[in-house]
PDB file of N, CA and C in Angstrom:
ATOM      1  N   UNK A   1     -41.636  -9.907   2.331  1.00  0.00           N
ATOM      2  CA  UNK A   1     -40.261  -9.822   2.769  1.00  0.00           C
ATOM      3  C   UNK A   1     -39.544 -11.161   2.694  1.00  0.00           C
ATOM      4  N   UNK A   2     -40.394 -12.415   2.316  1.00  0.00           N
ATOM      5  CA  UNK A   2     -39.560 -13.843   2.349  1.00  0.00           C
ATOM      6  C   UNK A   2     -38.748 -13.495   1.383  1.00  0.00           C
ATOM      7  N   UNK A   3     -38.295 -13.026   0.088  1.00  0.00           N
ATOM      8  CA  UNK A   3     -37.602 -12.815  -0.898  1.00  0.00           C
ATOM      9  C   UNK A   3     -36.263 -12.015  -0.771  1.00  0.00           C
ATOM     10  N   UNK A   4     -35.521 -12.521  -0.722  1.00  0.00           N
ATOM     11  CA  UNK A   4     -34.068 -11.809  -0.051  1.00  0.00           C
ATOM     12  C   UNK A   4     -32.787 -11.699  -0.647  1.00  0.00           C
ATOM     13  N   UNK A   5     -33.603 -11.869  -2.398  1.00  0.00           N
ATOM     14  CA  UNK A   5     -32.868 -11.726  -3.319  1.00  0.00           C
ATOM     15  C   UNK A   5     -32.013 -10.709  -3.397  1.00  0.00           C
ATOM     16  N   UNK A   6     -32.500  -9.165  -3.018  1.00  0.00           N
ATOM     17  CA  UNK A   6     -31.806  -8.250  -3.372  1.00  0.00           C
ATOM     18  C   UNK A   6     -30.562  -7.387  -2.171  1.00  0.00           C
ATOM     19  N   UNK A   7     -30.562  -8.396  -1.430  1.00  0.00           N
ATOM     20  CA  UNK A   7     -29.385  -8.431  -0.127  1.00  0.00           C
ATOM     21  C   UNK A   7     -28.163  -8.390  -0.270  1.00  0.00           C
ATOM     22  N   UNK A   8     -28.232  -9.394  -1.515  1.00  0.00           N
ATOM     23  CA  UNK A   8     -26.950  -9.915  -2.140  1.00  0.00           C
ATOM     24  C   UNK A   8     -26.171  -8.477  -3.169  1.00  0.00           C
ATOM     25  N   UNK A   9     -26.851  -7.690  -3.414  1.00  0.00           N
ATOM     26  CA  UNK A   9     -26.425  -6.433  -4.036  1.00  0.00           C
ATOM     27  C   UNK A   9     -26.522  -5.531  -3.162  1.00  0.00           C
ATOM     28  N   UNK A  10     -26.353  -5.412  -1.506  1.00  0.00           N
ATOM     29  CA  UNK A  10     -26.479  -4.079  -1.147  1.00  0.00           C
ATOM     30  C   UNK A  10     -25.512  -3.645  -0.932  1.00  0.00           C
ATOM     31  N   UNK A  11     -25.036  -2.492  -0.706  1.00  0.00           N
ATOM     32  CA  UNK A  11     -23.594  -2.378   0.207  1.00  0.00           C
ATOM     33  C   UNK A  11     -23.962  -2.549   1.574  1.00  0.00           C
ATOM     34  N   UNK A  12     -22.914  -2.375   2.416  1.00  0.00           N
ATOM     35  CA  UNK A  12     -22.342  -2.423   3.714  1.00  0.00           C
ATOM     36  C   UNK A  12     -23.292  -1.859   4.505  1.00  0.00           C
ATOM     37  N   UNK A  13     -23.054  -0.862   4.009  1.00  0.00           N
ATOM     38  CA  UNK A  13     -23.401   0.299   5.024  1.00  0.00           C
ATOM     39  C   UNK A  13     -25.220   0.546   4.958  1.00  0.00           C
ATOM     40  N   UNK A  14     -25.900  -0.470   3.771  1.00  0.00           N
ATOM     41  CA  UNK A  14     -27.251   0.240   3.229  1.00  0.00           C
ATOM     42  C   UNK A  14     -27.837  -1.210   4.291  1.00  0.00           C
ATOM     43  N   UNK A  15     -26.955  -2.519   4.025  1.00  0.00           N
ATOM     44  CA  UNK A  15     -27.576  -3.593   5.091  1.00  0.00           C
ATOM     45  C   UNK A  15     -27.453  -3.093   6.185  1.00  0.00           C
ATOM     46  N   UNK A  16     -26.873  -2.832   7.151  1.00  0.00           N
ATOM     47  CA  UNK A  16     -26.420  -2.480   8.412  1.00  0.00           C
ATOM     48  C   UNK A  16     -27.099  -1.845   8.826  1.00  0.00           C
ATOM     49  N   UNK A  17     -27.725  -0.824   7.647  1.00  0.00           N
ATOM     50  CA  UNK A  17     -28.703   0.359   8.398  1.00  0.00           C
ATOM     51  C   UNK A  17     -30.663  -0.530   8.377  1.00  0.00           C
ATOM     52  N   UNK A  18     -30.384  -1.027   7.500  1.00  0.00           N
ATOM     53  CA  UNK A  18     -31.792  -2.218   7.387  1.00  0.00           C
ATOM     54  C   UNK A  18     -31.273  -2.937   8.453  1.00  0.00           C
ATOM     55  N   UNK A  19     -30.700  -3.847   8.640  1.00  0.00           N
ATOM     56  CA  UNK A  19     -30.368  -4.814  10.143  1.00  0.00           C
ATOM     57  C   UNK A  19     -31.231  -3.978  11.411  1.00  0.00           C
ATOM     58  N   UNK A  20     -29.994  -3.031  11.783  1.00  0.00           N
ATOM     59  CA  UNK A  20     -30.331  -2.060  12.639  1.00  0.00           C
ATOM     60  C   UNK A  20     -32.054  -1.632  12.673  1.00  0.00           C
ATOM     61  N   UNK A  21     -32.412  -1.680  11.348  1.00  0.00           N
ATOM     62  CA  UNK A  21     -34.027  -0.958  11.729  1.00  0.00           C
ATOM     63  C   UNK A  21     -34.761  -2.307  12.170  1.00  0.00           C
ATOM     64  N   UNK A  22     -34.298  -3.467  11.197  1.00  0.00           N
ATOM     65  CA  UNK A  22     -35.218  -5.065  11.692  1.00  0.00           C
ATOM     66  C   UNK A  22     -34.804  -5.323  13.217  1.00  0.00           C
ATOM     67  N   UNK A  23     -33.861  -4.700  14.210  1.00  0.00           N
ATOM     68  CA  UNK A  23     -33.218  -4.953  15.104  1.00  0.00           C
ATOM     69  C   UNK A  23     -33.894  -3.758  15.786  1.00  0.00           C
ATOM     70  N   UNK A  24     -34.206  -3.025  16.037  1.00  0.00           N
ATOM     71  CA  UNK A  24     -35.400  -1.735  16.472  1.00  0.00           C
ATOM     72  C   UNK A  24     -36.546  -2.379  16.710  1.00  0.00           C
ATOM     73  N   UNK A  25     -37.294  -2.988  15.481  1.00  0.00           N
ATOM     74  CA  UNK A  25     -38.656  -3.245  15.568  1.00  0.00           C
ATOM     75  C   UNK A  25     -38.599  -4.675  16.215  1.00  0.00           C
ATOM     76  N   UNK A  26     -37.669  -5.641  16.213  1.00  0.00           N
ATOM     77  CA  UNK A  26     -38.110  -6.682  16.833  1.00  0.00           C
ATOM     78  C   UNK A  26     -37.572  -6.197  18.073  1.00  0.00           C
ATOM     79  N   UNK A  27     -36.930  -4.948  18.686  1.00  0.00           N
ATOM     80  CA  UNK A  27     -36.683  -4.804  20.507  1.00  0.00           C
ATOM     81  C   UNK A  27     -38.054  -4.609  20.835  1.00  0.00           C
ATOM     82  N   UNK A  28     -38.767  -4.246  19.780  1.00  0.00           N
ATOM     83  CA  UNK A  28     -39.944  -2.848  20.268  1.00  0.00           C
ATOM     84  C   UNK A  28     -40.957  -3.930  20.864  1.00  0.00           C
ATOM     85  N   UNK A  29     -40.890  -5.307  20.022  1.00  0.00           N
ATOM     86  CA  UNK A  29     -41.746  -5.989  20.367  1.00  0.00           C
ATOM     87  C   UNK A  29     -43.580  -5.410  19.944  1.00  0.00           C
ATOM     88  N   UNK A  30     -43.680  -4.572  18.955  1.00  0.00           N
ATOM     89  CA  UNK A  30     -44.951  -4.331  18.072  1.00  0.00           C
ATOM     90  C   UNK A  30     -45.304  -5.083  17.362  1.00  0.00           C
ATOM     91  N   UNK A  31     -44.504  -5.681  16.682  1.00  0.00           N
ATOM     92  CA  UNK A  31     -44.739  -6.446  15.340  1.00  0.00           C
ATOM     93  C   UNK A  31     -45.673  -7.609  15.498  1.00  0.00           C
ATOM     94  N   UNK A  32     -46.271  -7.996  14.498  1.00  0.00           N
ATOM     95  CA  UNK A  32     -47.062  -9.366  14.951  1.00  0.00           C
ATOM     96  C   UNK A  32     -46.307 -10.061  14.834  1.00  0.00           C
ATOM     97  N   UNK A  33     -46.490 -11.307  15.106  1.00  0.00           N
ATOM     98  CA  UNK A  33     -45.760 -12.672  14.893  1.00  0.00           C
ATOM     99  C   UNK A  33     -45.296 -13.059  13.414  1.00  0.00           C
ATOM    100  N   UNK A  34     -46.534 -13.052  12.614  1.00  0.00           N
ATOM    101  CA  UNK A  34     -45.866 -13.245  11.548  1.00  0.00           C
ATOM    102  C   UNK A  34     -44.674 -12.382  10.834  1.00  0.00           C
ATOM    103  N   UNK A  35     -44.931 -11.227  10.505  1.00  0.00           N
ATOM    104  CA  UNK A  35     -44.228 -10.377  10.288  1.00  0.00           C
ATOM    105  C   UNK A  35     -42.324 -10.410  11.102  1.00  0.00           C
ATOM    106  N   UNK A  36     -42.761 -10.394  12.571  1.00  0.00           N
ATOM    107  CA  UNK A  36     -41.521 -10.325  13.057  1.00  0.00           C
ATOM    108  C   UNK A  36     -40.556 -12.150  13.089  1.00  0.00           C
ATOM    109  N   UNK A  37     -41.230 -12.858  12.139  1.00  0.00           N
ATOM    110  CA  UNK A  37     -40.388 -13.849  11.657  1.00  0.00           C
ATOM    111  C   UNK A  37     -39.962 -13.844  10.087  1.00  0.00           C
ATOM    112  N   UNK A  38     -41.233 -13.214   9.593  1.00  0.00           N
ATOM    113  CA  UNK A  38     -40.449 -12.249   8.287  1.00  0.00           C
ATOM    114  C   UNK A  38     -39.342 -11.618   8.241  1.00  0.00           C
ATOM    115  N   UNK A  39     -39.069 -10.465   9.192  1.00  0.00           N
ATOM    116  CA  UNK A  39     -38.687  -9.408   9.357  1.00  0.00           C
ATOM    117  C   UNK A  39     -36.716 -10.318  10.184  1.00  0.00           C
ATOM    118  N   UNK A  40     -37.148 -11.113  10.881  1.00  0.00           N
ATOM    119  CA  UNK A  40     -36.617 -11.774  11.713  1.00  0.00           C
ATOM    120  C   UNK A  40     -35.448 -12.509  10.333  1.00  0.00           C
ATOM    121  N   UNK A  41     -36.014 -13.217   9.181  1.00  0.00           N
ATOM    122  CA  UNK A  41     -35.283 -14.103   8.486  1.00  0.00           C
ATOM    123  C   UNK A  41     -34.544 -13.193   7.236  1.00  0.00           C
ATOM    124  N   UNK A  42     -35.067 -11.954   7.111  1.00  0.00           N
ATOM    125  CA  UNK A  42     -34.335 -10.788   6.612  1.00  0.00           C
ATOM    126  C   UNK A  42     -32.864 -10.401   7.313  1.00  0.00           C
ATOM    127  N   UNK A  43     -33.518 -10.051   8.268  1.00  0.00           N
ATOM    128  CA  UNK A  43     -32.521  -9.901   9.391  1.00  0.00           C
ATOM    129  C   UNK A  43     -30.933 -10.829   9.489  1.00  0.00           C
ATOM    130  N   UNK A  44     -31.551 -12.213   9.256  1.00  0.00           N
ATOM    131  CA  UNK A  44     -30.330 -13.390   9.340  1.00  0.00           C
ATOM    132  C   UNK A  44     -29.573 -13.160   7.845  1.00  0.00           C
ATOM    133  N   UNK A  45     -30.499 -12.588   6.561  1.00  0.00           N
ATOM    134  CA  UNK A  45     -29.929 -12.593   5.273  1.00  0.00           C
ATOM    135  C   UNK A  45     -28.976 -11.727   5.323  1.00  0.00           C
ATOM    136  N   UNK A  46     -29.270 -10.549   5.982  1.00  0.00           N
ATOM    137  CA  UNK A  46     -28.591  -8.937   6.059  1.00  0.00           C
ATOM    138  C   UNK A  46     -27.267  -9.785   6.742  1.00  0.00           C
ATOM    139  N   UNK A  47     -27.624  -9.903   7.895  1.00  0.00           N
ATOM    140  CA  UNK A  47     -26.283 -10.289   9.110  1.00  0.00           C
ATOM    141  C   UNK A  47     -25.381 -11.304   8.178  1.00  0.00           C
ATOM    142  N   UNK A  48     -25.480 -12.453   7.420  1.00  0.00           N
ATOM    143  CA  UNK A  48     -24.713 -12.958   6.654  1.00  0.00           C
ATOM    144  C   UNK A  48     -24.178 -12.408   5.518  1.00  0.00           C
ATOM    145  N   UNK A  49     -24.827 -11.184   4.342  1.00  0.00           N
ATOM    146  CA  UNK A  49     -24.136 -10.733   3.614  1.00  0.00           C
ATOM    147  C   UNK A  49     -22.990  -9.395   4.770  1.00  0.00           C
ATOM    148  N   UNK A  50     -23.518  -9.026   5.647  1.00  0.00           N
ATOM    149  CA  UNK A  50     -22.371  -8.045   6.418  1.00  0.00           C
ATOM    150  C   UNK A  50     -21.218  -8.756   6.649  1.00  0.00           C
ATOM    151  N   UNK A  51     -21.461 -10.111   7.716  1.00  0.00           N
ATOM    152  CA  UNK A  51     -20.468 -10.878   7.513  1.00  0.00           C
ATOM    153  C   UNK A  51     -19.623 -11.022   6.173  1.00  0.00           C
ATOM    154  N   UNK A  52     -19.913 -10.961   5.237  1.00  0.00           N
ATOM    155  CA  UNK A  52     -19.484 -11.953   4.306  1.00  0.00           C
ATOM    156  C   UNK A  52     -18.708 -10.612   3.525  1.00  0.00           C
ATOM    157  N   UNK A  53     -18.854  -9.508   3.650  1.00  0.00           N
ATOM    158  CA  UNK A  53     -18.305  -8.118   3.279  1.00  0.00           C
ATOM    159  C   UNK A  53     -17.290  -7.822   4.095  1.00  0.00           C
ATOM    160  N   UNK A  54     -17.354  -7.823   5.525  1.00  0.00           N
ATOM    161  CA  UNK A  54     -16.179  -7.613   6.544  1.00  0.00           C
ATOM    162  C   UNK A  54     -14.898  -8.741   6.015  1.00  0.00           C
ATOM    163  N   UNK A  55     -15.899  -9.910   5.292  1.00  0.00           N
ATOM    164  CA  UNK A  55     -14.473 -10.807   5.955  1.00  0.00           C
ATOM    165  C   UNK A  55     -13.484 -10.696   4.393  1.00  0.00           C
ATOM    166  N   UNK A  56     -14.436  -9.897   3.283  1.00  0.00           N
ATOM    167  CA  UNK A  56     -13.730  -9.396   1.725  1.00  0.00           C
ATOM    168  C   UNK A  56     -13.142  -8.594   2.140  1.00  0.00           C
ATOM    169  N   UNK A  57     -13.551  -7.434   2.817  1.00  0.00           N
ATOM    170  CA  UNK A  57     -12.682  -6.348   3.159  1.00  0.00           C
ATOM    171  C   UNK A  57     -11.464  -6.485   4.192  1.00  0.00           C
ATOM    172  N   UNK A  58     -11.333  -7.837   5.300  1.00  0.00           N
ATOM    173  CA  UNK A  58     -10.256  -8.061   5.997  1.00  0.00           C
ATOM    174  C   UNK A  58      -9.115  -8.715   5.178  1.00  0.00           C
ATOM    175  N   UNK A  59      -9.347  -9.421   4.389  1.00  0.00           N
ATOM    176  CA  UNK A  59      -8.744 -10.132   2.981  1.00  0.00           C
ATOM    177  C   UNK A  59      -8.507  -8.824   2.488  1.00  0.00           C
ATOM    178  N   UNK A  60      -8.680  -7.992   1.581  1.00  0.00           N
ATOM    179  CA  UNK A  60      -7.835  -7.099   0.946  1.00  0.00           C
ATOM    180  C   UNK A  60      -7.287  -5.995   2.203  1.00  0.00           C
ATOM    181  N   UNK A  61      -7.463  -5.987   3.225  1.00  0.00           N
ATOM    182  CA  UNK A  61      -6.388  -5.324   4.119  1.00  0.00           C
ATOM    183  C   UNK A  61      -5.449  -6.176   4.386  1.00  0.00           C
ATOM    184  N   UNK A  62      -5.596  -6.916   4.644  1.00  0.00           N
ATOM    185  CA  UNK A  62      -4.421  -8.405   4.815  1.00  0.00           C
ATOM    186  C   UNK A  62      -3.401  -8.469   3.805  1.00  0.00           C
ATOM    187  N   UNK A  63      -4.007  -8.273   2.373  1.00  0.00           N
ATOM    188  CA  UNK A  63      -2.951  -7.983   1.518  1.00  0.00           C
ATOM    189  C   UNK A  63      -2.199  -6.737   1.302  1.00  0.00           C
ATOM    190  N   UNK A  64      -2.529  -5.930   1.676  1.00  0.00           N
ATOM    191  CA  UNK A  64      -1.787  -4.745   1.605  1.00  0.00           C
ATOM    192  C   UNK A  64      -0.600  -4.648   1.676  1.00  0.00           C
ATOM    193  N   UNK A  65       0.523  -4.309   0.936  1.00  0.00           N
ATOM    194  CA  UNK A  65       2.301  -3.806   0.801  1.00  0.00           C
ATOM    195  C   UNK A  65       2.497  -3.357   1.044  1.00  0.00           C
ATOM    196  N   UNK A  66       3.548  -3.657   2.227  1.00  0.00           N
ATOM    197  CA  UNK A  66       3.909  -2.159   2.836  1.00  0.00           C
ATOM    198  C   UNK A  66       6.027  -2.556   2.692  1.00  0.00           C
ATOM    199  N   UNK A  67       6.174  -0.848   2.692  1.00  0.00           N
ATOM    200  CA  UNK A  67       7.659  -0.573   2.196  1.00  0.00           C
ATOM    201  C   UNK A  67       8.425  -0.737   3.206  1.00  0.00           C
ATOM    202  N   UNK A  68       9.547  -0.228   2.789  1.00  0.00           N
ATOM    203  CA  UNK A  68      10.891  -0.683   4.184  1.00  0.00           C
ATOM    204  C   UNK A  68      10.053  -0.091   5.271  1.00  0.00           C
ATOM    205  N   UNK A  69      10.362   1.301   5.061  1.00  0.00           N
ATOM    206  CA  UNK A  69       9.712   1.980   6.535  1.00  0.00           C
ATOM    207  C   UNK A  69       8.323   1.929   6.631  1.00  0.00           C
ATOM    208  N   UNK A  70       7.215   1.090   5.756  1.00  0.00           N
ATOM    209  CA  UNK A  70       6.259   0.594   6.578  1.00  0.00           C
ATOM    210  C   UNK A  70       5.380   1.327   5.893  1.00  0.00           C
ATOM    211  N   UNK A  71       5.324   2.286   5.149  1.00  0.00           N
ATOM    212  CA  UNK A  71       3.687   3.065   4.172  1.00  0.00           C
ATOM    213  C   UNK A  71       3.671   2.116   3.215  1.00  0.00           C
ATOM    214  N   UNK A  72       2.438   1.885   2.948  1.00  0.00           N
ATOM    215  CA  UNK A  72       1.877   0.682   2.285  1.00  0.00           C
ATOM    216  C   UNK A  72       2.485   1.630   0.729  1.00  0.00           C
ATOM    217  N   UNK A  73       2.585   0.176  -0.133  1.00  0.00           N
ATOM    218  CA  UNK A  73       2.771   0.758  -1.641  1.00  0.00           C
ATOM    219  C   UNK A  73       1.671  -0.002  -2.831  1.00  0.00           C
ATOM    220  N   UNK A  74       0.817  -0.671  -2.043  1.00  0.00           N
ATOM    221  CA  UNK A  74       0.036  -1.557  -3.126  1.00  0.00           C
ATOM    222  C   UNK A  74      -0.578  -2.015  -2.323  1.00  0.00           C
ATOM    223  N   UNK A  75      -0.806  -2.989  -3.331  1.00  0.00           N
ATOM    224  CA  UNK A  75      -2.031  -4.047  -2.692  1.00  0.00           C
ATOM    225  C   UNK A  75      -1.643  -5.260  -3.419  1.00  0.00           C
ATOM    226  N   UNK A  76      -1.484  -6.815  -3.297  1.00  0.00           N
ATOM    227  CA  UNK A  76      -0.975  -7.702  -3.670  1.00  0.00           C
ATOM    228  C   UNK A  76      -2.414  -8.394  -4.055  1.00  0.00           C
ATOM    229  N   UNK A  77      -2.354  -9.225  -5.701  1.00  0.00           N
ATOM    230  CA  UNK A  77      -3.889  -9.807  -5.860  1.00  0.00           C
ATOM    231  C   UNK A  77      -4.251 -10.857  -4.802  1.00  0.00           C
ATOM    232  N   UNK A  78      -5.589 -10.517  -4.240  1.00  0.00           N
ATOM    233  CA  UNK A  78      -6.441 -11.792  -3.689  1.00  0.00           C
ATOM    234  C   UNK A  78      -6.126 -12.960  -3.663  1.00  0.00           C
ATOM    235  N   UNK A  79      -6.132 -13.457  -4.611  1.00  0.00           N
ATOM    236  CA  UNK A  79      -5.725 -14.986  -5.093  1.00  0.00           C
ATOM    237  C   UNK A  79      -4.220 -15.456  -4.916  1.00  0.00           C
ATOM    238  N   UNK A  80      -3.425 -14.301  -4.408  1.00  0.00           N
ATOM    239  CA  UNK A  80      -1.901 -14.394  -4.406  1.00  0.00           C
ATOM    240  C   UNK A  80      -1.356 -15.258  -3.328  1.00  0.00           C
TER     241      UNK A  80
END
């Protein structure tokens, strides 16, 4: 589990649900030591790519266009 290469490609919702399970087993307190610092530094990889997705997805809500009376009509580029 030291290898945490493939974090960086998950979606949202597929880390969150891995977090959540590394966040189960280290409440449970089963795990050995080693493992639950394995399991533990996964855990910190997951929690930083979630972060790092919320704060893409608050950025393109942030840009969002909205019309006179207020229904959005677009989306303005990122970089704008």
């Amino acid at each position: 589990m030291a290898d945490n290469d493939d974090v960086k490609t998950m979606s949202f919702e597929a880390a969150l649900a891995q977090l959540e399970e590394i966040v189960g087993k280290l409440e449970s307190g089963r795990a050995p030591l080693a493992e639950s610092i394995a399991i533990y530094e996964r855990g910190e990889a997951l929690k930083a790519h979630c972060e790092a997705l919320l704060r893409t997805a608050e950025a393109r809500i942030e840009k969002i266009t909205l019309s006179r009376d207020g229904k959005p009509t677009g989306t303005e580029p990122l970089d704008a």
